[in-house]
Protein backbone atom coordinates (compact mmCIF):
# COMPACT_ATOMS: atom_id res chain seq x y z
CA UNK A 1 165.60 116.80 92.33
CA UNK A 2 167.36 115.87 95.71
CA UNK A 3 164.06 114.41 97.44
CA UNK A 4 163.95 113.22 101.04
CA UNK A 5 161.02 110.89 101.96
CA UNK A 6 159.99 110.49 105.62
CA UNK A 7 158.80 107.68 106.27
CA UNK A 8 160.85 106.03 103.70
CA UNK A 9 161.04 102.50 104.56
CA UNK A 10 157.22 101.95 105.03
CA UNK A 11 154.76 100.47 102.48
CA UNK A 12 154.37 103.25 100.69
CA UNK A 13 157.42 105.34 101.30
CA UNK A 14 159.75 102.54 99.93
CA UNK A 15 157.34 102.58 96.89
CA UNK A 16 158.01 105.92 96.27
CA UNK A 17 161.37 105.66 96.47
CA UNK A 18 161.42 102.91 94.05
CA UNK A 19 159.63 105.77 91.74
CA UNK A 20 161.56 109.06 92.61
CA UNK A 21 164.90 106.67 91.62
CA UNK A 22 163.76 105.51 88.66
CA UNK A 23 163.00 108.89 87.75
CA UNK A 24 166.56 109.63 88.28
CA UNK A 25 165.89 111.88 91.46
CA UNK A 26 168.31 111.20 94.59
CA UNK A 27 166.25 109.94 97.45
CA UNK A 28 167.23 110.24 100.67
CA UNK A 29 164.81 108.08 103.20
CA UNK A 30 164.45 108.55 106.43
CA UNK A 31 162.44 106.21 109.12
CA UNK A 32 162.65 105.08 112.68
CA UNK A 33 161.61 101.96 111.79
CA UNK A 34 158.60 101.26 114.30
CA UNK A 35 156.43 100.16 111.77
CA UNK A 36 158.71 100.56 108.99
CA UNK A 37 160.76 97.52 107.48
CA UNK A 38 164.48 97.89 106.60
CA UNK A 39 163.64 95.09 103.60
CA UNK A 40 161.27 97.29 102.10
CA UNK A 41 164.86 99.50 100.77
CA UNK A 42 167.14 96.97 101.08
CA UNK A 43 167.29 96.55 97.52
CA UNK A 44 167.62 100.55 97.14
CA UNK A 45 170.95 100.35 99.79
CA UNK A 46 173.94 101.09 98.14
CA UNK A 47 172.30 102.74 94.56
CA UNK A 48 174.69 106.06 94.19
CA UNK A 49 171.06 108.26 94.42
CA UNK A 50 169.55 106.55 97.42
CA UNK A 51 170.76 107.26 101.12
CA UNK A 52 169.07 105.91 104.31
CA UNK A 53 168.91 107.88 107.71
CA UNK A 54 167.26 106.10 110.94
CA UNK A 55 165.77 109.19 112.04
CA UNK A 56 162.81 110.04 114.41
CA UNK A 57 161.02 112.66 112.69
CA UNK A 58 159.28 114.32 116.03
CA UNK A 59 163.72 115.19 116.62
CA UNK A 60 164.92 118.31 115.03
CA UNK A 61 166.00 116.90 111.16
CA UNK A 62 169.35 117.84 109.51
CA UNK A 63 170.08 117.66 105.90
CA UNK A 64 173.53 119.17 104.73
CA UNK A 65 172.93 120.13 101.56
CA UNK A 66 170.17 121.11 99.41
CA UNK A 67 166.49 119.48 99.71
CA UNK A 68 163.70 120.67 96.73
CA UNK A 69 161.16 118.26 97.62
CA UNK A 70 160.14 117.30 101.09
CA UNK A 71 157.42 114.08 101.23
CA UNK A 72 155.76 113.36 104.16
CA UNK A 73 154.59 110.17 105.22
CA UNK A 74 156.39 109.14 108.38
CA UNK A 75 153.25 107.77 110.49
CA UNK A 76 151.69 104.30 112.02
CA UNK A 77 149.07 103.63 109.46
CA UNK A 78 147.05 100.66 110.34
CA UNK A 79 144.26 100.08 113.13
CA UNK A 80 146.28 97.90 115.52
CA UNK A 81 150.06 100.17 114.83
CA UNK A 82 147.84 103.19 115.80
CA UNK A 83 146.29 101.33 118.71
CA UNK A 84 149.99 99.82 120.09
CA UNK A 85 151.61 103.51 119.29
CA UNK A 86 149.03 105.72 119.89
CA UNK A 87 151.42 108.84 121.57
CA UNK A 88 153.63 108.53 118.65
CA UNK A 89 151.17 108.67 116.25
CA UNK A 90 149.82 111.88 117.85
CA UNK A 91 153.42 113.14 118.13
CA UNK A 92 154.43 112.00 114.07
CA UNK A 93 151.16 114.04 112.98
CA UNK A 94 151.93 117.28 115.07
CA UNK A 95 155.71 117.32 116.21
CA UNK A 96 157.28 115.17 113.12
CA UNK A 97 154.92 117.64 110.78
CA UNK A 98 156.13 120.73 112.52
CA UNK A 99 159.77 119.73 111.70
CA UNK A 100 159.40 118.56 108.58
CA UNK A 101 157.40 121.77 107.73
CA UNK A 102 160.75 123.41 109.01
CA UNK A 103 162.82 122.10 107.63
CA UNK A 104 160.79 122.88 103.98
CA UNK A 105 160.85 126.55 105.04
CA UNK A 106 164.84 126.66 105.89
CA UNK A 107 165.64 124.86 102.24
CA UNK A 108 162.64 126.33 99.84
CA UNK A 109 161.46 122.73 99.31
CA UNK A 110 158.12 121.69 98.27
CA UNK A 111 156.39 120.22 100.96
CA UNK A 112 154.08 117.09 100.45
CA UNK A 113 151.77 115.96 102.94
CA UNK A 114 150.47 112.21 103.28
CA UNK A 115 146.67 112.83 104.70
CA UNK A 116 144.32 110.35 104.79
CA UNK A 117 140.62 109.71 103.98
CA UNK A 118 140.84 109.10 107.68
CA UNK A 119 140.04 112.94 108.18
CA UNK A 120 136.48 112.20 106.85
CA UNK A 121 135.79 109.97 109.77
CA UNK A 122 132.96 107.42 109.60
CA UNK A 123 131.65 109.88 106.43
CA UNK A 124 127.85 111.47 106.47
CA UNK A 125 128.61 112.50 103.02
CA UNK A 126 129.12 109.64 100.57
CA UNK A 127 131.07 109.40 98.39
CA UNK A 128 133.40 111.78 100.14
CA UNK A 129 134.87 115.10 98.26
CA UNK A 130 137.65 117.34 99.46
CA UNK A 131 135.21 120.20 100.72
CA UNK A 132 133.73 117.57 103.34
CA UNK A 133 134.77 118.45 106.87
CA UNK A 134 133.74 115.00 108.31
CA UNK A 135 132.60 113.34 111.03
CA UNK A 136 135.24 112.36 113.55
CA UNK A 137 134.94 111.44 117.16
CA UNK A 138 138.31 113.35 118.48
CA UNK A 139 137.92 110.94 121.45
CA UNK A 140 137.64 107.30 120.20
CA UNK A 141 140.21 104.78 119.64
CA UNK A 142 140.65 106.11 115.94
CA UNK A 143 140.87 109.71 117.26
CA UNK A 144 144.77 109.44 117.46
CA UNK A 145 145.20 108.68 113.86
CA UNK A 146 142.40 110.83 112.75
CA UNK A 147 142.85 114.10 114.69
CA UNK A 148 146.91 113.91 114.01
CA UNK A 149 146.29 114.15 110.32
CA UNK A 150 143.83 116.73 110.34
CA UNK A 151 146.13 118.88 112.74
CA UNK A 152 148.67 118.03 109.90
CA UNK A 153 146.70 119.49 107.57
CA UNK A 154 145.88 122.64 109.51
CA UNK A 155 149.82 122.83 110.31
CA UNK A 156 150.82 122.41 106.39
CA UNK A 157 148.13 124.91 105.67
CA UNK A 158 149.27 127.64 107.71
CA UNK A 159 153.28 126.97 106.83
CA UNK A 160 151.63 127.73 103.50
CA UNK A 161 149.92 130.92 104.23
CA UNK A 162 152.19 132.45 106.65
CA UNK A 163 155.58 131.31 105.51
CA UNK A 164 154.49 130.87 101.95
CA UNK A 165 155.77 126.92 101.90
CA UNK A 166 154.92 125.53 98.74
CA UNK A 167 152.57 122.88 100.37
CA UNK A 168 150.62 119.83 98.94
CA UNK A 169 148.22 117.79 100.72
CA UNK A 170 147.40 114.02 99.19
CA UNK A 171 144.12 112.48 101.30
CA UNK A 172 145.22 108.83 100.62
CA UNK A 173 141.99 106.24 100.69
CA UNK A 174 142.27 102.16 101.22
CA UNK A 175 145.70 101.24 98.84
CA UNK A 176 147.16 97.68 98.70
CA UNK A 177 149.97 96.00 97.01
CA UNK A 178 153.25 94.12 97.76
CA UNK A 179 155.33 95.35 100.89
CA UNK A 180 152.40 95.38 102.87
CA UNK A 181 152.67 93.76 106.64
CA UNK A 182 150.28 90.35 107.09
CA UNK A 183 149.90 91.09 110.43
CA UNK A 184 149.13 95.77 110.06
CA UNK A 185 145.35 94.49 110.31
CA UNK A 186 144.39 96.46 107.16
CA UNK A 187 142.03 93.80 105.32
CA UNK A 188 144.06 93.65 102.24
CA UNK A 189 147.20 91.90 103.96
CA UNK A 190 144.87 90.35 106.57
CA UNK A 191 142.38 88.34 104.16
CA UNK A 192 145.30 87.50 101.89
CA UNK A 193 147.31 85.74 104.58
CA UNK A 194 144.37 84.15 106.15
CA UNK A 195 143.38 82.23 102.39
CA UNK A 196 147.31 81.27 101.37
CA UNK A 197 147.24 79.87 104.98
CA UNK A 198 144.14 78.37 104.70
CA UNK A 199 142.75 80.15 108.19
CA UNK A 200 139.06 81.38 107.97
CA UNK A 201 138.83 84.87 106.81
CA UNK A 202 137.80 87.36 109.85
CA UNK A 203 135.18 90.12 108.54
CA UNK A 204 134.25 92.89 111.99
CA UNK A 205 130.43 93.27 111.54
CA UNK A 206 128.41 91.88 109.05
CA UNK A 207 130.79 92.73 106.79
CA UNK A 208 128.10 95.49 104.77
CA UNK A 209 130.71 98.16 105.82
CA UNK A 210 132.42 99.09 102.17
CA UNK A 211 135.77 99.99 101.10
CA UNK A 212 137.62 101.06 97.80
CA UNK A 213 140.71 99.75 96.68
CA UNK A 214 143.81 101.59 94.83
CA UNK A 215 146.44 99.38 93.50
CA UNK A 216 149.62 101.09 94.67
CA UNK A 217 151.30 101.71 91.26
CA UNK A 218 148.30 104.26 90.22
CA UNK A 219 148.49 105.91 94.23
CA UNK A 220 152.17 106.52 93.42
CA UNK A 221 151.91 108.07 90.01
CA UNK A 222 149.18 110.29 91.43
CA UNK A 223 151.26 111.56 94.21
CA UNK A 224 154.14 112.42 91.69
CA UNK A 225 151.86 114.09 89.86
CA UNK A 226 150.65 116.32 92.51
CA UNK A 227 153.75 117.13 93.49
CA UNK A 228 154.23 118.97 90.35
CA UNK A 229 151.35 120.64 90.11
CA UNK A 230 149.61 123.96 91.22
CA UNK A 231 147.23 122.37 93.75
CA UNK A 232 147.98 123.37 97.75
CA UNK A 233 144.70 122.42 99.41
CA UNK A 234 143.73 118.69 100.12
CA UNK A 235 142.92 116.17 96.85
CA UNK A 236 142.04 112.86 97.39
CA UNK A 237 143.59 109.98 95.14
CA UNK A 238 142.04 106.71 95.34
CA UNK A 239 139.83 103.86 93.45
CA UNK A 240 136.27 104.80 93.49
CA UNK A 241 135.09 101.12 92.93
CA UNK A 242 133.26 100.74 95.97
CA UNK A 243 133.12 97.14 97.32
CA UNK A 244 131.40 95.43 100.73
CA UNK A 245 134.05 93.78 102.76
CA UNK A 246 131.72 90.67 102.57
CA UNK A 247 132.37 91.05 98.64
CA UNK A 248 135.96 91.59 99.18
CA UNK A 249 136.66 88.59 101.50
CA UNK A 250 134.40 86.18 98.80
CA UNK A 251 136.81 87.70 95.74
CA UNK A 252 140.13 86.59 98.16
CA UNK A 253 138.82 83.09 98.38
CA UNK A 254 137.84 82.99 94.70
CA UNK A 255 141.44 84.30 93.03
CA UNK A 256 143.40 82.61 95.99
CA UNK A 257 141.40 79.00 95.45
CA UNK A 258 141.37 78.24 99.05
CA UNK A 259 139.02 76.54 100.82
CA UNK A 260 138.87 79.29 103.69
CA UNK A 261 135.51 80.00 105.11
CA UNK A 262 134.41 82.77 106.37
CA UNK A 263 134.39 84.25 110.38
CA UNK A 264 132.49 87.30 111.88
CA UNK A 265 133.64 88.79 114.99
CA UNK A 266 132.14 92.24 116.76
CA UNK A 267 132.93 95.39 114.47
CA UNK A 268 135.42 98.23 116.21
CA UNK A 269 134.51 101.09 117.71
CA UNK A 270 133.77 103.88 115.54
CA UNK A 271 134.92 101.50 112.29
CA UNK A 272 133.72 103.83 109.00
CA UNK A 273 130.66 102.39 107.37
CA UNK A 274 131.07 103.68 103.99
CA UNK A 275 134.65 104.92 102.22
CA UNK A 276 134.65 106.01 98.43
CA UNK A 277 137.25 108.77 97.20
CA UNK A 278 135.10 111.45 94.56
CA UNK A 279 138.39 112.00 92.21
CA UNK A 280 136.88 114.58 89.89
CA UNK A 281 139.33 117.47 91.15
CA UNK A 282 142.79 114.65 90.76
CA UNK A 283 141.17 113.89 87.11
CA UNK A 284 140.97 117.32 86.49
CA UNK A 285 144.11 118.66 88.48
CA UNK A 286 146.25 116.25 87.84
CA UNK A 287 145.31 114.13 84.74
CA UNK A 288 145.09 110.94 87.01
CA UNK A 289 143.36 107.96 85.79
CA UNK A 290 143.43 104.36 87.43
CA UNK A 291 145.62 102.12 85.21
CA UNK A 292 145.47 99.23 87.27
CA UNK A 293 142.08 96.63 88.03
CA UNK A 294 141.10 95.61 91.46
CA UNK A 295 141.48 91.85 90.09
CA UNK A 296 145.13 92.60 88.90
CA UNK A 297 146.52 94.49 91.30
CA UNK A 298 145.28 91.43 93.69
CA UNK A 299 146.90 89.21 91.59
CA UNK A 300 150.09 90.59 92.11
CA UNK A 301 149.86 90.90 95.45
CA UNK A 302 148.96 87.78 96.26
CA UNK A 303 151.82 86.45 94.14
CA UNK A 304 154.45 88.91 96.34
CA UNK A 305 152.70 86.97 99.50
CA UNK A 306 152.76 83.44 98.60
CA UNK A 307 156.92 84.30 97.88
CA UNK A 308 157.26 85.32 101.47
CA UNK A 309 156.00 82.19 102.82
């Protein structure tokens, strides 16, 4: 397959690259690099099946050539990018979707949405399935990221029933691993950096609020999976070992052996108090099973930080 990944230099776009060329696919990456990181591929530049193009997605996008596979996942993707970009996250949901979805139409490519477990909002249903509509204030600070995605998902859905766009739809929940940014403000990279630096871990709230973690080896494999199979309405991939953040933050102390302690500060506006991903429907799609632990998957990660110290 000739695949072209938006979003290609991020966390997990240069992951899947790293996957779709091992597979033997040629990748062709393409990022504007806002929150994106040029050393996330720079071990990819040069390969004969990998090609880079700075690119802003929301701009009409030209591929000479044939494209089968079109993978979504140009977007800001952490609390504080939203909050710094929070027009160009709107615009990368609606405008960068509507080309991309364009662009899948003009070559007969599979289209392959990155959604979010965002779209459940802070979740009245727990844990959360696919045929939960959420609970989402449109206006909040979280709105921008929220509301883009599910307007991506609306727009992917009716590219597939109008225009008959092979579409996919992956609702991504909390996934860590190396590549990540210290400074993105997701808690993975955030706690991590804080104990290897010896800085007091900073939990929002009482730190009650929960979270599941996917090692991003087992997110990956998931997403190739789906792209291969039958499935065109929204599955969610994800760990569904539910964890406080309090628990989470005591864990990073314990496998890191600092002697960080532990800081509280006000919790966010509209911050979700609950996140688990119900993955009966990629079990039974997809044959997806979690191969890595919480505990290893830290591990490495943590290893991949300490080296970029």
């Amino acid at each position: 397959m000739r695949v072209l990944i938006t979003g290609g230099a991020g966390f997990l776009g240069s992951h899947l690259c790293d996957l779709f060329i091992k597979k033997g696919h040629s990748v062709i990456a393409m990022d504007n690099l806002i929150t994106g990181n040029i050393d996330n591929i720079a071990h990819l530049i040069g390969h004969k099946k990998f090609q880079f193009i700075k690119h802003d997605v929301t701009e009409f996008i030209y591929i000479p050539g044939r494209v089968d596979a079109i993978l979504h996942f140009a977007s800001p993707a952490s609390p504080i990018d939203y909050a710094n970009y929070p027009i160009q996250t709107l615009k990368v949901g609606s405008l960068g979707t509507h080309k991309a979805l364009g662009l899948a139409k003009g070559k007969r490519a599979i289209f392959l949405l990155a959604s979010t477990s965002e779209v459940y909002g802070d979740p009245l249903v727990h844990p959360q399935k696919e045929s939960y509509w959420g609970n989402v204030n449109p206006i909040g600070p979280r709105g921008v990221y929220d509301e883009a995605k599910r307007f991506a998902e609306s727009l992917a859905m009716a590219y597939h029933r109008y225009h008959n766009v092979d579409v996919k739809i992956v609702r991504i929940f909390n996934t860590f691993g190396p590549r990540m940014r210290k400074d993105d403000g997701r808690v993975v990279p955030s706690f991590i950096d804080q104990a290897i630096n010896g800085q007091s871990l900073t939990i929002f709230g009482a730190g009650l609020q929960t979270r599941s973690f996917c090692y991003v080896s087992d997110l990956v494999s998931g997403i190739y999976k789906l792209l291969y199979s039958n499935a065109h309405e929204p599955v969610n991939l994800g760990n569904p070992q539910e964890m406080s953040v309090l628990c989470f933050a005591k864990l990073i102390i314990k496998m890191t052996g600092t002697n960080s302690q532990i800081s509280f500060k006000d919790l966010p506006s509209d911050d979700p108090k609950v996140r688990q991903p119900d993955i009966s429907l990629a079990k039974k799609l997809l044959n997806w099973k979690l191969e890595v632990s919480l505990e290893e998957g830290l591990r490495k990660t943590i290893q991949w930080f300490s080296k970029q110290r």
